[in-house]
C-alpha atoms as a PDB file:
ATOM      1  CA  UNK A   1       0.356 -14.042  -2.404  1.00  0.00           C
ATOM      2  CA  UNK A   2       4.286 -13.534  -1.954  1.00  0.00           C
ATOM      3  CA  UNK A   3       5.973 -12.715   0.912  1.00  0.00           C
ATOM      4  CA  UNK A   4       4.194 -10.902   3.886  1.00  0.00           C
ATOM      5  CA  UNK A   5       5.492  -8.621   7.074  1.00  0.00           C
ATOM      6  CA  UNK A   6       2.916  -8.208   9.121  1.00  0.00           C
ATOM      7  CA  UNK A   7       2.661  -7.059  12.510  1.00  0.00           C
ATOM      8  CA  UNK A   8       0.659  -6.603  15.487  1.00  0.00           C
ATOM      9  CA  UNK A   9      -2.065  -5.008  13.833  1.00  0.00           C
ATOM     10  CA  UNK A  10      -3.196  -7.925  11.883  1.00  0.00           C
ATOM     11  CA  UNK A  11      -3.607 -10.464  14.584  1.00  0.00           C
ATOM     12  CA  UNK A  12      -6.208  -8.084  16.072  1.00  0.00           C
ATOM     13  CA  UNK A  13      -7.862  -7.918  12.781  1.00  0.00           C
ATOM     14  CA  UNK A  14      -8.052 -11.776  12.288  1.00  0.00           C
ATOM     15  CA  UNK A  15      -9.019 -11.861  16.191  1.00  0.00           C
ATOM     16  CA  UNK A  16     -11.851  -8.898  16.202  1.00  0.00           C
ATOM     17  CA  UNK A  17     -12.657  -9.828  12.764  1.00  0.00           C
ATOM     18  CA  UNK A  18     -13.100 -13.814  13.422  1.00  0.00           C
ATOM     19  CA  UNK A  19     -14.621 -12.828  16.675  1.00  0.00           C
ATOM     20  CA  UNK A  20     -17.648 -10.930  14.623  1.00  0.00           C
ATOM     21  CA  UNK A  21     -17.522 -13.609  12.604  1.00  0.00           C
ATOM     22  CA  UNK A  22     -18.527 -16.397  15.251  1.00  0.00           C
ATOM     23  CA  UNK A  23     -20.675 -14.181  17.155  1.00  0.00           C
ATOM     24  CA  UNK A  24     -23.000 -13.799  14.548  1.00  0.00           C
ATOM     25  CA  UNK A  25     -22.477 -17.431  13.252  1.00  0.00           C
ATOM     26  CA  UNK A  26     -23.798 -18.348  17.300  1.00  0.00           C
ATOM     27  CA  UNK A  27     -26.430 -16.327  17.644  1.00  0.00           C
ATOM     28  CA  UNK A  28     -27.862 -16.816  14.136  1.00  0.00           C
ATOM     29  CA  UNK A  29     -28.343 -20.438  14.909  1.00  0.00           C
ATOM     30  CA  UNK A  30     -29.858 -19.894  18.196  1.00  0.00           C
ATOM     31  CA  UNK A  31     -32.508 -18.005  16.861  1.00  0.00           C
ATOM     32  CA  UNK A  32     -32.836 -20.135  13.956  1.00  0.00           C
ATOM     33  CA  UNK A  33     -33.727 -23.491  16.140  1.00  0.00           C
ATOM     34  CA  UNK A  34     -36.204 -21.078  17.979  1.00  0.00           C
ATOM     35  CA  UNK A  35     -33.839 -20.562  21.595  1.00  0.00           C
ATOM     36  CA  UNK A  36     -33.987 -16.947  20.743  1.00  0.00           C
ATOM     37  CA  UNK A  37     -37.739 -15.603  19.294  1.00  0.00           C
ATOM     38  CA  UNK A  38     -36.973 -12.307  20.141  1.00  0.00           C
ATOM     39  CA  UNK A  39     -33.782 -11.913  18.239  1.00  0.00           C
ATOM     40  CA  UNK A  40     -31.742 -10.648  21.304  1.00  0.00           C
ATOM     41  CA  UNK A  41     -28.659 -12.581  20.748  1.00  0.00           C
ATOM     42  CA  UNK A  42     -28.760 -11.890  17.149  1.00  0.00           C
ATOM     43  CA  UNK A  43     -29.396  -8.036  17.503  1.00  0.00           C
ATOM     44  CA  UNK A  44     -26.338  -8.237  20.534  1.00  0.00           C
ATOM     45  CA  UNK A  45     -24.373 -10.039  18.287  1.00  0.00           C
ATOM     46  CA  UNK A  46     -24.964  -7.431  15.304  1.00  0.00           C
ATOM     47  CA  UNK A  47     -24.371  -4.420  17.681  1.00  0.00           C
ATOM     48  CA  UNK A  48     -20.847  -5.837  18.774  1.00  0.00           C
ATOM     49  CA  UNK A  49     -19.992  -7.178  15.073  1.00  0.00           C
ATOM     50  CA  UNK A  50     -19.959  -4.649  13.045  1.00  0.00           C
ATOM     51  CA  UNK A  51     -17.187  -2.259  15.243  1.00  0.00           C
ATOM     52  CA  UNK A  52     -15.637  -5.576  15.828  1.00  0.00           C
ATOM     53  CA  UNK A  53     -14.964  -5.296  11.941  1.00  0.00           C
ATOM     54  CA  UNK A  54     -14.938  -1.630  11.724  1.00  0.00           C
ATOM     55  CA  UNK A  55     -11.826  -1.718  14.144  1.00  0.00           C
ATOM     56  CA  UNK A  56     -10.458  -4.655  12.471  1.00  0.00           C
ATOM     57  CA  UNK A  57     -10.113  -2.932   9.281  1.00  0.00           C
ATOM     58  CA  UNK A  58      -8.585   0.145  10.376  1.00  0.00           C
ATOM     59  CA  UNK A  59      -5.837  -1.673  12.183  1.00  0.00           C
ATOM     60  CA  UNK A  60      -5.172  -3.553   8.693  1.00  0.00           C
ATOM     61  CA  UNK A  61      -5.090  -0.009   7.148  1.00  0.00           C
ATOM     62  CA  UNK A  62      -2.361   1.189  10.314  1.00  0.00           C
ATOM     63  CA  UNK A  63      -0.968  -2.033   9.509  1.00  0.00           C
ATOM     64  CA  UNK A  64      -0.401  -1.275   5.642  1.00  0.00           C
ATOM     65  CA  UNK A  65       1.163   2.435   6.764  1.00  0.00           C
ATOM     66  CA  UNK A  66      -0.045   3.961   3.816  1.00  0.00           C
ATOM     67  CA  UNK A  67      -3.542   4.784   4.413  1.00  0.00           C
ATOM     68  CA  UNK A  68      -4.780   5.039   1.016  1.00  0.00           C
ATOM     69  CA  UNK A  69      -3.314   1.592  -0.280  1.00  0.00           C
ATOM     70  CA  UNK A  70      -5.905   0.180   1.431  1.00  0.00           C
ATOM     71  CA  UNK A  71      -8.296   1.670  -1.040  1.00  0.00           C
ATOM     72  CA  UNK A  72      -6.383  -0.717  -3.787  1.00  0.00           C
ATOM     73  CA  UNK A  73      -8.326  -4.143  -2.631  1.00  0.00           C
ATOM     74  CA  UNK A  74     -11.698  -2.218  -4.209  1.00  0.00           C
ATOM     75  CA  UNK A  75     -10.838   0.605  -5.942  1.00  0.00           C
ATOM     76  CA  UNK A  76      -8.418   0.161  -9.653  1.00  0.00           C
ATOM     77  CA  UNK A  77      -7.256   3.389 -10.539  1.00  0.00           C
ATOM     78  CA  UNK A  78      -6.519   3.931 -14.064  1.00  0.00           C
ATOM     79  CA  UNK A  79      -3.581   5.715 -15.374  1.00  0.00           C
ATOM     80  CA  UNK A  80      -3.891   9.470 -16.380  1.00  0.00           C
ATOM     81  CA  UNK A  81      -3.310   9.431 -20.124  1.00  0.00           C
ATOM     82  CA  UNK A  82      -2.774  12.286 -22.443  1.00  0.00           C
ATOM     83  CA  UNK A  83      -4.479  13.085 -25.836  1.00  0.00           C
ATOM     84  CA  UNK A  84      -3.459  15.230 -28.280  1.00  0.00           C
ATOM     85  CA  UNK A  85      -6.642  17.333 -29.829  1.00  0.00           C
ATOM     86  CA  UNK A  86      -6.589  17.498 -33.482  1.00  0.00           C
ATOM     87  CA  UNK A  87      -6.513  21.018 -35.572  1.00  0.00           C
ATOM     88  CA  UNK A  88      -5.457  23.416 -33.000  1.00  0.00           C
ATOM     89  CA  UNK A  89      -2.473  21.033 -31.619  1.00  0.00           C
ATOM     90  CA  UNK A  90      -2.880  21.560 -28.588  1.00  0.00           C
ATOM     91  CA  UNK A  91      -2.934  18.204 -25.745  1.00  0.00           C
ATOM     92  CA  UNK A  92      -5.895  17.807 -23.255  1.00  0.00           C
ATOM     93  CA  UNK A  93      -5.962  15.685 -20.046  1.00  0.00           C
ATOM     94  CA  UNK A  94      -8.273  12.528 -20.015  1.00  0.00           C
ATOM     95  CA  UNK A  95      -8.373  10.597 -16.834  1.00  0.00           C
ATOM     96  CA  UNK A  96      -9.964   7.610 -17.036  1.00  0.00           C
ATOM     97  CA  UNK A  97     -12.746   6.579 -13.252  1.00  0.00           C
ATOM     98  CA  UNK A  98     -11.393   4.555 -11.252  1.00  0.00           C
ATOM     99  CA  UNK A  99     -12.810   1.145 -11.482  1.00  0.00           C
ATOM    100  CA  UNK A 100     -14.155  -1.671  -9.047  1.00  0.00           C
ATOM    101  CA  UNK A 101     -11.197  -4.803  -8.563  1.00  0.00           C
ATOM    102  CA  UNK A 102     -12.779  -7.608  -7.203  1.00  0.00           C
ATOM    103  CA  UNK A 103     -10.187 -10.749  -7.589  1.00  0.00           C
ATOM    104  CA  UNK A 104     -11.617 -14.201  -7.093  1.00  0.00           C
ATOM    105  CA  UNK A 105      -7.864 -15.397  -7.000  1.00  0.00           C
ATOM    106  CA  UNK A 106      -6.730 -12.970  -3.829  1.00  0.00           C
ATOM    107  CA  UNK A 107      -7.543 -14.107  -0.194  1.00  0.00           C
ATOM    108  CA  UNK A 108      -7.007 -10.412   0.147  1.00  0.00           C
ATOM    109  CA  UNK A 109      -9.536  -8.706  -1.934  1.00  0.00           C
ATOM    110  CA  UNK A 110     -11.981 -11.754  -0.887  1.00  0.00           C
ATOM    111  CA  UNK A 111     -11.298 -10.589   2.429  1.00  0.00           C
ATOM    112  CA  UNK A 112     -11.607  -7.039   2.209  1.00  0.00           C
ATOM    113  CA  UNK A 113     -14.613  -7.503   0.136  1.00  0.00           C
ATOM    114  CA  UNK A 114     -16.218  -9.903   2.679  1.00  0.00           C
ATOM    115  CA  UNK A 115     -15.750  -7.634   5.581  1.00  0.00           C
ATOM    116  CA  UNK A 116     -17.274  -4.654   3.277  1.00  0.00           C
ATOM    117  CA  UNK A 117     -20.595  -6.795   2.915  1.00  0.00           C
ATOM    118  CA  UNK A 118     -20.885  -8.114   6.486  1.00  0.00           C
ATOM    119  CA  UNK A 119     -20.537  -4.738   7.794  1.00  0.00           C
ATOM    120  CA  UNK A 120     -22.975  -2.807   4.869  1.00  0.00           C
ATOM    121  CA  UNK A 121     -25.533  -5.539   5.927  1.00  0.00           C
ATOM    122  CA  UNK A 122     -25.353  -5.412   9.651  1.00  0.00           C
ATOM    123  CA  UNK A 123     -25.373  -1.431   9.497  1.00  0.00           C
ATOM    124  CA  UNK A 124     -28.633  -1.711   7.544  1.00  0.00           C
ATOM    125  CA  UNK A 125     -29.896  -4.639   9.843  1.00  0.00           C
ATOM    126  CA  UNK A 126     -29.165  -2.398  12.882  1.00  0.00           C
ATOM    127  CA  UNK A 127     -30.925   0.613  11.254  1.00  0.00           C
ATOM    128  CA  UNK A 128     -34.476  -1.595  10.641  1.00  0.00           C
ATOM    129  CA  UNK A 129     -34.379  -2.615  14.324  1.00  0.00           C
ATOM    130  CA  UNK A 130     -34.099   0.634  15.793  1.00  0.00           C
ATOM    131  CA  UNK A 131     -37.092   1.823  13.012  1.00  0.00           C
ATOM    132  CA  UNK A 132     -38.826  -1.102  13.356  1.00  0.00           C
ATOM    133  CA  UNK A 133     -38.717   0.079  17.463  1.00  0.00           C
ATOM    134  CA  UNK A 134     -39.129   3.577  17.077  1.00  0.00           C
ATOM    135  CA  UNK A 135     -41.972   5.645  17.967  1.00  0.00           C
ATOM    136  CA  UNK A 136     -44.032   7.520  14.808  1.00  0.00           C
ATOM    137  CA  UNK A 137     -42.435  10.965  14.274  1.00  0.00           C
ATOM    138  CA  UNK A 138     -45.983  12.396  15.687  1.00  0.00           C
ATOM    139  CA  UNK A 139     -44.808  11.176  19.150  1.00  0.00           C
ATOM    140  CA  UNK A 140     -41.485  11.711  18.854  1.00  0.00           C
ATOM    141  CA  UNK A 141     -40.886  14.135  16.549  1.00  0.00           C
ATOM    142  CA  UNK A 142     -37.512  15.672  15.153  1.00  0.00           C
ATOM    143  CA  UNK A 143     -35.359  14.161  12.663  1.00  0.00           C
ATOM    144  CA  UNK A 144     -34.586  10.784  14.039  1.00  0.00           C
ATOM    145  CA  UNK A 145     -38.554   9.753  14.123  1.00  0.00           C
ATOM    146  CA  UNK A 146     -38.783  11.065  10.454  1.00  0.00           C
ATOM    147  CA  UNK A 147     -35.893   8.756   9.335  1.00  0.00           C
ATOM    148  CA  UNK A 148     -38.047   6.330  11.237  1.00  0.00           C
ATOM    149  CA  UNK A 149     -41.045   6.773   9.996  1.00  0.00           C
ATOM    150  CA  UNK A 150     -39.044   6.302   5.735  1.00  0.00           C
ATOM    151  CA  UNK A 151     -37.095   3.206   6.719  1.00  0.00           C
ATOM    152  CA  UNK A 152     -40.101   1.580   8.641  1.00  0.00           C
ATOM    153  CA  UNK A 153     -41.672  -0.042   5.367  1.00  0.00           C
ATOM    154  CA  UNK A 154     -38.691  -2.177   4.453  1.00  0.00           C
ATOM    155  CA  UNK A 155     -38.144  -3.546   7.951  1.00  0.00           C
ATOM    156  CA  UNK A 156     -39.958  -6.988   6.091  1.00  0.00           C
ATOM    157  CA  UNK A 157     -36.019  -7.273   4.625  1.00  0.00           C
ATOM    158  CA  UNK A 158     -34.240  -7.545   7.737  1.00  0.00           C
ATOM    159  CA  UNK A 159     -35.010 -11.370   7.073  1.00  0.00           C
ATOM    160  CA  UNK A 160     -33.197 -11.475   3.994  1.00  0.00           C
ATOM    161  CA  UNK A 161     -30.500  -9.088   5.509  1.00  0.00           C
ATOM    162  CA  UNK A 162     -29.761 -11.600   8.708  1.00  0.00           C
ATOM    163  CA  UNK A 163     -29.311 -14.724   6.191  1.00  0.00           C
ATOM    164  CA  UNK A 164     -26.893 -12.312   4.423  1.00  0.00           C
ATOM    165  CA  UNK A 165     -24.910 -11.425   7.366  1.00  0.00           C
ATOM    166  CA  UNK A 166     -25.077 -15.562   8.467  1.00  0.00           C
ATOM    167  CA  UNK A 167     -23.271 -16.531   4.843  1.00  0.00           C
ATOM    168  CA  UNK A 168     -20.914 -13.737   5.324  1.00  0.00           C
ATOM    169  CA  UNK A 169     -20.203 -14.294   9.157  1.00  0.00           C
ATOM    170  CA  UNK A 170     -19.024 -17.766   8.071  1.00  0.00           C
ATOM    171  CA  UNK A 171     -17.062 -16.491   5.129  1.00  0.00           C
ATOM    172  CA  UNK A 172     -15.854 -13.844   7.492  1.00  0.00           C
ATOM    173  CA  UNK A 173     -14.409 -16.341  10.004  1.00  0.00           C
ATOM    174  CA  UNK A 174     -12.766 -18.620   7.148  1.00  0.00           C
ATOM    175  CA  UNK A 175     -10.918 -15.394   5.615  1.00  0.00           C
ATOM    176  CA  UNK A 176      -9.192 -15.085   8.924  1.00  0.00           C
ATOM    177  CA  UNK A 177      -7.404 -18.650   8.128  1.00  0.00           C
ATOM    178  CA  UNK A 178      -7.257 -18.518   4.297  1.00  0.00           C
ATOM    179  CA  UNK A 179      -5.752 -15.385   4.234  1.00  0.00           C
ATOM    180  CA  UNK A 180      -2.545 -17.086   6.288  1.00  0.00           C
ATOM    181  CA  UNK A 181      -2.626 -20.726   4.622  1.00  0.00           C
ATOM    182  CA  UNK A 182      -2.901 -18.722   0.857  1.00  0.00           C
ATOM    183  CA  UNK A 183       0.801 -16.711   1.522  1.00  0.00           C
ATOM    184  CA  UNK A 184       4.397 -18.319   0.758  1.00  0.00           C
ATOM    185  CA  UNK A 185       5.108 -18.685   4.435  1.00  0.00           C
ATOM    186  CA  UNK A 186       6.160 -22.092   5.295  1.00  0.00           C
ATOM    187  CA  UNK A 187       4.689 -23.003   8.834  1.00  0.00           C
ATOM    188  CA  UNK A 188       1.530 -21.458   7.442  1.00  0.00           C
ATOM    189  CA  UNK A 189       1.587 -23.950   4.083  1.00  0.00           C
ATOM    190  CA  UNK A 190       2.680 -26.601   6.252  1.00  0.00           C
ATOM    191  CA  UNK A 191      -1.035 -27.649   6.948  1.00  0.00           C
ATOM    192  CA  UNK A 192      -4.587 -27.260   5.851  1.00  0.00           C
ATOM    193  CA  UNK A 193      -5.598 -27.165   9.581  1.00  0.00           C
ATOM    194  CA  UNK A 194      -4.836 -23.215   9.579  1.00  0.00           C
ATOM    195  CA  UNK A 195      -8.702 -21.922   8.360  1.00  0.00           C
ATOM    196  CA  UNK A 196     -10.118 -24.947  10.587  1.00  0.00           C
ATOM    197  CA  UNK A 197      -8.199 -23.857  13.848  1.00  0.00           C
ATOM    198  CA  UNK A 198      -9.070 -20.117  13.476  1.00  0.00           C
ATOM    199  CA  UNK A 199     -12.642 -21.439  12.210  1.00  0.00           C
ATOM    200  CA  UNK A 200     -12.916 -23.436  15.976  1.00  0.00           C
ATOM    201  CA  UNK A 201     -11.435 -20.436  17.986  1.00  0.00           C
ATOM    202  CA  UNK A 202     -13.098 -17.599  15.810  1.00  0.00           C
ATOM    203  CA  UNK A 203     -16.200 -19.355  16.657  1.00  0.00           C
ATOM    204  CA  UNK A 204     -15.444 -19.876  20.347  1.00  0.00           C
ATOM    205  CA  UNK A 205     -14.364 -16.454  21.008  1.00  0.00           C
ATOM    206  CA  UNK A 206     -17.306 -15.058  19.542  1.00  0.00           C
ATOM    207  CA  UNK A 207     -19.722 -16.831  21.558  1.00  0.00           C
ATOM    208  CA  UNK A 208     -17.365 -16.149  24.498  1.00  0.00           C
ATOM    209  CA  UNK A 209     -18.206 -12.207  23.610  1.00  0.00           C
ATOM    210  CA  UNK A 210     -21.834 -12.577  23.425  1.00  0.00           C
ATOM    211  CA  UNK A 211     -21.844 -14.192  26.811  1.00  0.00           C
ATOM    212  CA  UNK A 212     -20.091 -11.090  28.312  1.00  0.00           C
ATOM    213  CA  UNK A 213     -22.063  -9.305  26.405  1.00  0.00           C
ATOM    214  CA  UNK A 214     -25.448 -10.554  27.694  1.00  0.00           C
ATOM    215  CA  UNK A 215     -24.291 -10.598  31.407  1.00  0.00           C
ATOM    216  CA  UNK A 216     -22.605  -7.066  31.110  1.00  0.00           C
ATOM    217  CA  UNK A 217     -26.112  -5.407  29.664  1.00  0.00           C
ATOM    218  CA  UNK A 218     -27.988  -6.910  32.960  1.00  0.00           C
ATOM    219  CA  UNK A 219     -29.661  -9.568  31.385  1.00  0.00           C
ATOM    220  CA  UNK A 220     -28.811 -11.946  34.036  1.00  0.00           C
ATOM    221  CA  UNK A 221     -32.808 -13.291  34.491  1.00  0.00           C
ATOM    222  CA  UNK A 222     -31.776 -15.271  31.465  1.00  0.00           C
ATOM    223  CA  UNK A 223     -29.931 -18.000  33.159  1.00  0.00           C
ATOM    224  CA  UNK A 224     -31.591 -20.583  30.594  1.00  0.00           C
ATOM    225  CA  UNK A 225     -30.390 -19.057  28.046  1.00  0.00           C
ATOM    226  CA  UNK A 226     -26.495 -18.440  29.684  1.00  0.00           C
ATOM    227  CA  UNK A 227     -26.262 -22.058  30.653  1.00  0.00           C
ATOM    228  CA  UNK A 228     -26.929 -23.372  27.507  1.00  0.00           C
ATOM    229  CA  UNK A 229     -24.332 -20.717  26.097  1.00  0.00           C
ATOM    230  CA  UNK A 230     -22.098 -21.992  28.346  1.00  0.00           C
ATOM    231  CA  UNK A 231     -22.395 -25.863  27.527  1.00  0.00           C
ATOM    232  CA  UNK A 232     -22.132 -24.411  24.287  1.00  0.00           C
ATOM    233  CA  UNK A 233     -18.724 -22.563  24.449  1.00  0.00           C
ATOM    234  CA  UNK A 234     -17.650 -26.068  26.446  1.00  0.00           C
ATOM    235  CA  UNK A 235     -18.532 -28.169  23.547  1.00  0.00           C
ATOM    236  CA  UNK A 236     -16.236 -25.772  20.906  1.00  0.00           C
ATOM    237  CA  UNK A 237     -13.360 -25.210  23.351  1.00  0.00           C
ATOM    238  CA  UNK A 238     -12.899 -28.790  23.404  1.00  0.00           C
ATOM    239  CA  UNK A 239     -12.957 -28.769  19.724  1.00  0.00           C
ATOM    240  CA  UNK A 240     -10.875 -26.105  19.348  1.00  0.00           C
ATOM    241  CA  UNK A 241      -8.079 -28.435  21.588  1.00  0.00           C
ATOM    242  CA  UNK A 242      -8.727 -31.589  19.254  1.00  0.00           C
ATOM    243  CA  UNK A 243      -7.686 -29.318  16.257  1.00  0.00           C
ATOM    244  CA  UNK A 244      -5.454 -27.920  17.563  1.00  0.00           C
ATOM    245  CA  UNK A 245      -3.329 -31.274  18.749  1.00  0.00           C
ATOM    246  CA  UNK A 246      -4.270 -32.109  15.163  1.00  0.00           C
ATOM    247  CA  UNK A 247      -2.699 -28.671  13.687  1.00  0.00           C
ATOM    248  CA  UNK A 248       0.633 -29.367  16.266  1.00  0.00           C
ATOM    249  CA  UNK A 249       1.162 -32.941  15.138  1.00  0.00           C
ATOM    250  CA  UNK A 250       0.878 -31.930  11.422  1.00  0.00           C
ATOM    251  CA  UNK A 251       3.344 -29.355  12.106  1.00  0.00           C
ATOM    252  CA  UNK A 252       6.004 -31.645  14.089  1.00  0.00           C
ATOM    253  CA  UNK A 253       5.166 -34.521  10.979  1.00  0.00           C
ATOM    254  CA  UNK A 254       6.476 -31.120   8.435  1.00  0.00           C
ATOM    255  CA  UNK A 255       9.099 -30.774  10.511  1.00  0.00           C
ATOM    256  CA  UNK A 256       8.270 -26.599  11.148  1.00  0.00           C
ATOM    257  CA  UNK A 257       6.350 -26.789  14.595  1.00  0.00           C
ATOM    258  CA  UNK A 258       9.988 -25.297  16.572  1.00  0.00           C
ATOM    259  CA  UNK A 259       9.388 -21.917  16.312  1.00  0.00           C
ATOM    260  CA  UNK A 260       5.849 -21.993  17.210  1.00  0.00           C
ATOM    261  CA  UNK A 261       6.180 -23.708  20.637  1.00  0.00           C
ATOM    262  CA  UNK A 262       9.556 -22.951  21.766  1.00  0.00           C
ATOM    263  CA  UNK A 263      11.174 -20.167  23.238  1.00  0.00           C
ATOM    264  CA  UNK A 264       9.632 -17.209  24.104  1.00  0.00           C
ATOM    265  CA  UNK A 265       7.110 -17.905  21.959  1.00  0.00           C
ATOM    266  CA  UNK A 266       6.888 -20.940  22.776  1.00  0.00           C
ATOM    267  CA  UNK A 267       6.082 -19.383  26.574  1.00  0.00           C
ATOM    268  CA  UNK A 268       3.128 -17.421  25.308  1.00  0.00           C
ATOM    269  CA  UNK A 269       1.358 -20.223  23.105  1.00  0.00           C
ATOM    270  CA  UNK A 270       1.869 -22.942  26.100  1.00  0.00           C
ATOM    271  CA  UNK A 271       0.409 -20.781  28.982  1.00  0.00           C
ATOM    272  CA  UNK A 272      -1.611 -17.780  26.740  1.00  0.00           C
ATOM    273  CA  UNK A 273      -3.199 -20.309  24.149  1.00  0.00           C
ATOM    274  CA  UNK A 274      -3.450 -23.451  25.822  1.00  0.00           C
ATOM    275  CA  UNK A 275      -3.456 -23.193  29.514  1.00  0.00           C
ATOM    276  CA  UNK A 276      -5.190 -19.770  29.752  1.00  0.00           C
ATOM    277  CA  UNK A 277      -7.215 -19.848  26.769  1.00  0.00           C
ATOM    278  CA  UNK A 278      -8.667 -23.715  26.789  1.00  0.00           C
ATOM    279  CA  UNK A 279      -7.307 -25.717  29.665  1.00  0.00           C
ATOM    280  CA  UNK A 280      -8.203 -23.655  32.491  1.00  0.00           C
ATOM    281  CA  UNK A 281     -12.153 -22.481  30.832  1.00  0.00           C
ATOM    282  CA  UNK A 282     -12.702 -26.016  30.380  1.00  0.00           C
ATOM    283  CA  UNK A 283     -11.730 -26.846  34.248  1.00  0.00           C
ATOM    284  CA  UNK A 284     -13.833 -23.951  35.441  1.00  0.00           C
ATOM    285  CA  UNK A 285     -16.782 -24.969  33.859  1.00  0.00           C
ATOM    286  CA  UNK A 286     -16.268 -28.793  35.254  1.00  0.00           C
ATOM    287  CA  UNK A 287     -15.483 -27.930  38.837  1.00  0.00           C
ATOM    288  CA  UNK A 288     -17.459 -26.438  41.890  1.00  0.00           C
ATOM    289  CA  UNK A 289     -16.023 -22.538  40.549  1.00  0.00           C
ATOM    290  CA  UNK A 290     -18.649 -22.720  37.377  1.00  0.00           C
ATOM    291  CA  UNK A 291     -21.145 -20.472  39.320  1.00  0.00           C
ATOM    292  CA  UNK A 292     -18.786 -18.297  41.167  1.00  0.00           C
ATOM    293  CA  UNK A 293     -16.867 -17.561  37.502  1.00  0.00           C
ATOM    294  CA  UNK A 294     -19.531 -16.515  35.448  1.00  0.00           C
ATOM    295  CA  UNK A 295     -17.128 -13.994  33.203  1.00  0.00           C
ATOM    296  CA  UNK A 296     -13.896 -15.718  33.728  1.00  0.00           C
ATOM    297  CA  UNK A 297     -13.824 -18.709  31.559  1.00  0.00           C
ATOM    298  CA  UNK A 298     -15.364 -16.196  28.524  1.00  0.00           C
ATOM    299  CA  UNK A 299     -12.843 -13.536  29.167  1.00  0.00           C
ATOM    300  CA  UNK A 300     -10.205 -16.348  29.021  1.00  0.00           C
ATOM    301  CA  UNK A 301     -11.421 -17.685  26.027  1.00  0.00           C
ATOM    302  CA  UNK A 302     -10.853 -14.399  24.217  1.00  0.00           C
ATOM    303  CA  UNK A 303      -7.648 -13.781  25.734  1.00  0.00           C
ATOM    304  CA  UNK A 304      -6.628 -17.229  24.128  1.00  0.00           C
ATOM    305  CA  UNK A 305      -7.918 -15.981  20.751  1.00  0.00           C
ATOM    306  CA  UNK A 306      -5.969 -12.857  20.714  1.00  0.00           C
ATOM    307  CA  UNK A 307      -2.587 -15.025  21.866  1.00  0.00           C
ATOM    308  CA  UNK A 308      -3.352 -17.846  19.511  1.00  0.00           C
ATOM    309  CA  UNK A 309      -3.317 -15.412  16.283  1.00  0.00           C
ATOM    310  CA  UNK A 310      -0.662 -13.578  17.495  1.00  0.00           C
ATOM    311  CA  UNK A 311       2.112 -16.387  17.596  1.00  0.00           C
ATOM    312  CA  UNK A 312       0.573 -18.222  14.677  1.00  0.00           C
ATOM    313  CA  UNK A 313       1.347 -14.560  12.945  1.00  0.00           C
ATOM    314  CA  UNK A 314       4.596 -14.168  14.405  1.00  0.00           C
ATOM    315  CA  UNK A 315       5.423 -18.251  14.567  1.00  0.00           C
ATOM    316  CA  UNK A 316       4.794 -17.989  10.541  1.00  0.00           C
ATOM    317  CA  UNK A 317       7.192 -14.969   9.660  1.00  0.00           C
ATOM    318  CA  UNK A 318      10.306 -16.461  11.876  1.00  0.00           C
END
C-alpha cells in the first residue's frame, strides 16, 4: 500500500467494524462453553454486527468521495475495446463483464472482502432465526409467514453459518490493525503491536456493546450472566493496557511515539484512551461504584475505542 489520507471516516470504520468483530468473537465463545444454550448473546451480538459493518462500510465509501471506487476492491472492470467486423467494414462495440478482483496481497481487498462475508453470513443467520421462530403461514398468514414457511428447512445450517461468522469475526477484528501496519506510514510500521492493540480493544469494545446491549433490551434478570460479562471485559481491559504500554515503549525504542502522545493529541490519547477508556472502567469495577455503574464502565470502554483509533489514524499521517 503507498501513501494514505484518511480521515474521520475511517476510524469509525475500524471502531464499528472491530467492534462487530469482538462482539461476535464474545458471544460465540460463550455459547460455545455452554454459558449461553439459548443463543441470546450470539443472536444480540449478530443483530448489532452486521449494521455495525453495514455503517462501517459506507463511511469508508464517504471516506473514498467517489462512491463508485469503492466498487474497485470486488468488481475489475475491463476496458471497452473496439472490433472492426470483416466484409462490410464497418466497427462494432465489444465490452468485455466486469470481473471479480480478489487480491491476497491487499489488506484492502482482504478487508473489503472480509466484511462482505461476515455481513452475507450474519444476514442469512438472522433470517433462519426469525424463520426458525416464526409462526406457519396458516396462523399467520401474508407474505412474511410464506417466506417463513421456504427458509424454515435450512434453519439445520445456521450451525455452519455461526462458525462462519466466528472465523470471519476474528479476521474482521485483525483487518482493522493490518490494514494500518500494511501502509508506508512510519509510526504505523514502527511496530507489529498495531493488529494486537486493535485486536485487545476491538475485542473489549465489543463485549462492552453487548453488555449495553443486554441491559438496554430489559434483560436485567440475567445478572449471572452480566457479572461474568463484566469480569470478562475486566480481564481484556487490563490486557488491552499491557499492550498497549508494550505498543508505547516500542514506539519511544523507534524513536516515533512524539506525535502520538503529545500535544493536542497527545491530550485526547492521555485522558480519551487511557484515563477514560481503561483507567477509570477498571477502577469502577474494583471499587464500591461497580453496582451503582452498571452502563458506565461499558460506555467508557467504547468511548476509548473510538479515541484510540482516531489518534492512532491521525498520530500515523502527522
Amino acid at each position: 500500500m503507498g501513501e494514505l489520507t484518511w480521515g474521520t471516516p475511517l476510524f469509525f470504520d475500524l471502531w464499528m467494524a472491530g467492534m462487530a468483530g469482538g462482539a461476535y468473537f464474545a458471544a460465540f465463545l460463550i455459547h460455545l462453553f455452554g454459558a449461553d444454550e439459548e443463543k441470546r448473546l450470539l443472536k444480540l451480538a449478530t443483530y448489532i454486527g452486521v449494521p455495525l459493518v453495514l455503517l462501517g462500510v459506507l463511511a469508508i465509501i464517504i471516506d473514498l468521495g467517489e462512491p463508485l471506487r469503492a466498487f474497485n476492491i470486488y468488481v475489475g472492470l475491463r476496458p471497452w475495446s473496439w472490433q472492426v467486423v470483416s466484409g462490410g467494414g464497418a466497427a462494432s462495440l465489444r465490452a468485455w463483464p466486469p470481473s471479480v478482483t480478489f487480491h491476497l496481497t491487499s489488506p484492502m481487498s482482504l478487508g473489503g472482502w472480509i466484511l462482505v462475508i461476515f455481513s452475507v453470513a450474519g444476514v442469512a443467520l438472522i433470517a433462519l432465526w426469525l424463520a426458525e421462530s416464526a409462526e406457519s403461514p396458516e396462523q399467520r398468514g401474508g407474505f412474511l409467514g410464506w417466506v417463513a414457511d421456504i427458509l424454515r428447512p435450512l434453519v439445520p445450517a445456521t450451525k455452519a453459518l455461526t462458525w462462519i461468522g466466528f472465523v470471519f469475526a476474528i479476521l474482521l477484528m485483525a483487518y482493522t490493525g493490518v490494514v494500518l501496519s500494511a501502509s508506508s506510514q512510519t509510526l504505523w510500521q514502527a511496530t507489529f503491536l498495531v493488529p494486537p492493540l486493535f485486536v485487545a480493544s476491538a475485542t473489549s469494545t465489543g463485549l462492552a456493546a453487548l453488555m449495553i446491549a443486554l441491559q438496554l433490551t430489559g434483560a436485567r434478570e440475567r445478572a449471572a450472566v452480566m457479572a461474568q460479562l463484566r469480569k470478562a471485559l475486566t480481564v481484556l481491559v487490563i490486557v488491552q493496557l499491557v499492550v498497549l504500554v508494550g505498543f508505547l515503549l516500542w514506539l519511544s525504542v523507534a524513536g516515533v511515539v512524539g506525535p502520538l502522545i503529545s500535544g493536542t493529541l497527545g491530550l485526547f490519547f492521555w485522558v480519551g484512551v487511557v484515563l477514560l477508556g481503561l483507567l477509570i472502567p477498571l477502577g469502577l469495577e474494583f471499587s464500591a461504584l461497580r453496582g451503582r455503574a452498571v452502563l458506565a464502565s461499558p460506555a467508557l470502554v467504547l468511548l476509548g475505542g473510538l479515541v484510540l483509533r482516531a489518534v492512532v489514524v491521525i498520530g500515523g499521517q502527522m
